[in-house]
N, C-alpha and C. Protein backbone atom coordinates (compact mmCIF):
# COMPACT_ATOMS: atom_id res chain seq x y z
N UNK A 1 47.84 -12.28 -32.52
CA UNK A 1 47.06 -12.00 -33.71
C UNK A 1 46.46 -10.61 -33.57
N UNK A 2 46.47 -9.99 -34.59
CA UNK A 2 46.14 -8.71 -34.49
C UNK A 2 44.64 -8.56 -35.48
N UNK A 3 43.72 -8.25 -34.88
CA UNK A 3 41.97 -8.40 -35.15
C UNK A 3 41.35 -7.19 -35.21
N UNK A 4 40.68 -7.00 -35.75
CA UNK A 4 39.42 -5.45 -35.43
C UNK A 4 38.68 -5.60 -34.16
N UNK A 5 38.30 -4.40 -33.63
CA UNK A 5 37.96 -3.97 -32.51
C UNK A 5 36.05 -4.22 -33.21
N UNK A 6 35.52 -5.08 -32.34
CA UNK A 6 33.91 -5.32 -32.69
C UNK A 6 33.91 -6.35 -33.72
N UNK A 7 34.94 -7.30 -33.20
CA UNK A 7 35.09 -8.53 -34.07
C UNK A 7 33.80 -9.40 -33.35
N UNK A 8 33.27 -10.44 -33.70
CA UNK A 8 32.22 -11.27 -33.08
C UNK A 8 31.23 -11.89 -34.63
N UNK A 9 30.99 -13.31 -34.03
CA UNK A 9 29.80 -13.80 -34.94
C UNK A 9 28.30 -12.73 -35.47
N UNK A 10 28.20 -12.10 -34.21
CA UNK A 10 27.44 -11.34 -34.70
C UNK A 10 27.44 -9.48 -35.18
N UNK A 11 28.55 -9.85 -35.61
CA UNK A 11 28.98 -8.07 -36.21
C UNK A 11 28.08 -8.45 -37.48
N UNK A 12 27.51 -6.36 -37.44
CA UNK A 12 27.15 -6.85 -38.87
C UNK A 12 27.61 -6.21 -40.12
N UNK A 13 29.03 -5.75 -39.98
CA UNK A 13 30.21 -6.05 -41.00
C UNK A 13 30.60 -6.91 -41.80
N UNK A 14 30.90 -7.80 -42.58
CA UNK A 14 31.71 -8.79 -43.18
C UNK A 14 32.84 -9.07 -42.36
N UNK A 15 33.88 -7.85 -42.24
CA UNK A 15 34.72 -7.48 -41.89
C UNK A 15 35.27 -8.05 -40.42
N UNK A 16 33.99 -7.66 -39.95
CA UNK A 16 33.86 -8.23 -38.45
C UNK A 16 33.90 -9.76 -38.00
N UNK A 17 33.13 -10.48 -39.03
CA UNK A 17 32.75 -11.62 -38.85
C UNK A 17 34.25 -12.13 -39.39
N UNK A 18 34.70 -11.43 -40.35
CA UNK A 18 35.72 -12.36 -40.85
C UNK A 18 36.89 -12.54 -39.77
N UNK A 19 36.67 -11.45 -39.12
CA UNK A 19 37.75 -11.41 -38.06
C UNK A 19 37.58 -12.46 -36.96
N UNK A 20 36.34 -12.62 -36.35
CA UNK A 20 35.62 -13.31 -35.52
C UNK A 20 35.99 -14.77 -36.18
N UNK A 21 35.86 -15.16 -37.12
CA UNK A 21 36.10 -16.69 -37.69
C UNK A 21 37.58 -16.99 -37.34
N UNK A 22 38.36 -15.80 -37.86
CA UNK A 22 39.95 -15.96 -37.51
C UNK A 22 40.72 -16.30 -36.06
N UNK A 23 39.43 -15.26 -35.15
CA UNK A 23 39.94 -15.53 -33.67
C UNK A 23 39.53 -17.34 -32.96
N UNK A 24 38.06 -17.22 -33.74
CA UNK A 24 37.67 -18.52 -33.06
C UNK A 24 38.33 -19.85 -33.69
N UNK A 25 38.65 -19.57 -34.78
CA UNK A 25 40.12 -20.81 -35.34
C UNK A 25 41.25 -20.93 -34.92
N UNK A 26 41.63 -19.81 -34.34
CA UNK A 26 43.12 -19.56 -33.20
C UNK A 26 42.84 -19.97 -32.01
N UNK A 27 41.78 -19.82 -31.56
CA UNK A 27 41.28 -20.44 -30.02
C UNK A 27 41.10 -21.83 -29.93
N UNK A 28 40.32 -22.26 -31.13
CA UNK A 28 40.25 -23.56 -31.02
C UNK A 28 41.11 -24.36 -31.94
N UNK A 29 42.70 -23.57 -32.10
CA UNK A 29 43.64 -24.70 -32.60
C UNK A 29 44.55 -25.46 -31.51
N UNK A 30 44.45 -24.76 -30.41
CA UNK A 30 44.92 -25.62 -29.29
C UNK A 30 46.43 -25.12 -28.95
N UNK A 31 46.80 -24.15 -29.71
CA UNK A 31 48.07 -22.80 -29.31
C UNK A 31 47.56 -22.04 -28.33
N UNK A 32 48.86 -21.51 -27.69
CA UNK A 32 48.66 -20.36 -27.49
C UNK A 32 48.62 -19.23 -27.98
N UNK A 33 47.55 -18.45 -27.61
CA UNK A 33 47.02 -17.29 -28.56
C UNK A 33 47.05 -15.65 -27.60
N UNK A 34 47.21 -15.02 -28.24
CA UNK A 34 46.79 -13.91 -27.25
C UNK A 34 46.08 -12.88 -28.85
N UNK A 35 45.28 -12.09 -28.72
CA UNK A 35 44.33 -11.39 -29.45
C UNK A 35 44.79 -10.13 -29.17
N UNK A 36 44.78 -9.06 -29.93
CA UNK A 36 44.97 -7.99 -29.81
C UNK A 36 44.57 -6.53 -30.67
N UNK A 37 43.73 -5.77 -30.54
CA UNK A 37 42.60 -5.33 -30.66
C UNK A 37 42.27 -3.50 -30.93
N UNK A 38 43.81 -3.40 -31.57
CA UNK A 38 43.75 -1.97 -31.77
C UNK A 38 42.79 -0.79 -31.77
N UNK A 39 42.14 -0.30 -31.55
CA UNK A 39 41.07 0.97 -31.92
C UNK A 39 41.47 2.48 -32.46
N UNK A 40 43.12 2.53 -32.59
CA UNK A 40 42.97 3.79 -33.52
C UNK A 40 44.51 3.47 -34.00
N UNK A 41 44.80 3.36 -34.88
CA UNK A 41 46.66 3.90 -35.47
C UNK A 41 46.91 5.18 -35.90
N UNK A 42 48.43 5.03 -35.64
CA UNK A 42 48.89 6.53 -35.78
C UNK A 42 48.52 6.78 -37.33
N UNK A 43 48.60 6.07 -38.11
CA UNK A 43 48.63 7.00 -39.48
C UNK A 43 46.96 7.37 -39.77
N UNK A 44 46.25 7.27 -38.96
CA UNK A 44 44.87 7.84 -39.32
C UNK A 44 45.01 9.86 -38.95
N UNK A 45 46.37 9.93 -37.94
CA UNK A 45 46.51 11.04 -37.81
C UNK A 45 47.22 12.06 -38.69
N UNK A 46 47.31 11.38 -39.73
CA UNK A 46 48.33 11.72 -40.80
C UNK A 46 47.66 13.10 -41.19
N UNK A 47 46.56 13.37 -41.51
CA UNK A 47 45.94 14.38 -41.85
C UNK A 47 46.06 15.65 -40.77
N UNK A 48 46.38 15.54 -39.62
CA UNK A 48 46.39 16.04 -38.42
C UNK A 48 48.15 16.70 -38.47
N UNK A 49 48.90 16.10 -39.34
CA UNK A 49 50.51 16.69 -39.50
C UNK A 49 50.58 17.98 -39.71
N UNK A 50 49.85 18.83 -40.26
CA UNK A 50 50.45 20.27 -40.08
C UNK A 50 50.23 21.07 -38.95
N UNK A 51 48.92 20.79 -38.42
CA UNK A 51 48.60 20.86 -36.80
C UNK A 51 49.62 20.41 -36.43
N UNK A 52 49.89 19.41 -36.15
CA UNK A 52 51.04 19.04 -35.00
C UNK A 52 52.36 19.91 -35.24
N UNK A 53 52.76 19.79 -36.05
CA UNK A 53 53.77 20.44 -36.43
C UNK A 53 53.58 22.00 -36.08
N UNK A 54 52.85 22.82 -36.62
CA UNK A 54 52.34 23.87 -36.38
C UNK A 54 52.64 24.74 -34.76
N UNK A 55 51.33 23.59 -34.63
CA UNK A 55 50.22 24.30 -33.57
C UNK A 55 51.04 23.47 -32.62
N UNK A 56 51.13 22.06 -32.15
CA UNK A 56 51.72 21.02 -31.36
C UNK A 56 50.74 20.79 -30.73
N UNK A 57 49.52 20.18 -31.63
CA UNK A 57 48.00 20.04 -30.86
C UNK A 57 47.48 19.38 -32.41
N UNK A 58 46.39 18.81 -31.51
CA UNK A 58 44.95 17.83 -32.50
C UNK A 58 44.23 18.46 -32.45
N UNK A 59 43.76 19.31 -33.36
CA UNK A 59 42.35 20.24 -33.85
C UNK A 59 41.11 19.00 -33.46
């Protein structure tokens, strides 16, 4: 399952919590689960493409 990073009952996101409800329903369905917890994807670097291209570097 793929979750937000600062998932927990007590985030104080929506976002967070909603994630947190999702993990603790996977834990306690009695599968096996493994969680997984991204903190950055590539397309946030999308803005960063003419640099790379460019320069071959992250300003």
């Amino acid at each position: 399952m793929s979750t937000g990073l600062g998932a927990s009952p007590r985030a104080r996101l929506t976002f967070g919590m909603w994630h947190s409800e999702s993990q603790e329903l996977l834990k306690d369905s009695g599968m096996d689960w493994t969680l997984v917890q991204p903190t950055y994807f590539m397309q946030n670097l999308l803005w960063q493409a003419e640099n790379i291209v460019l320069r071959w570097r992250l300003l």
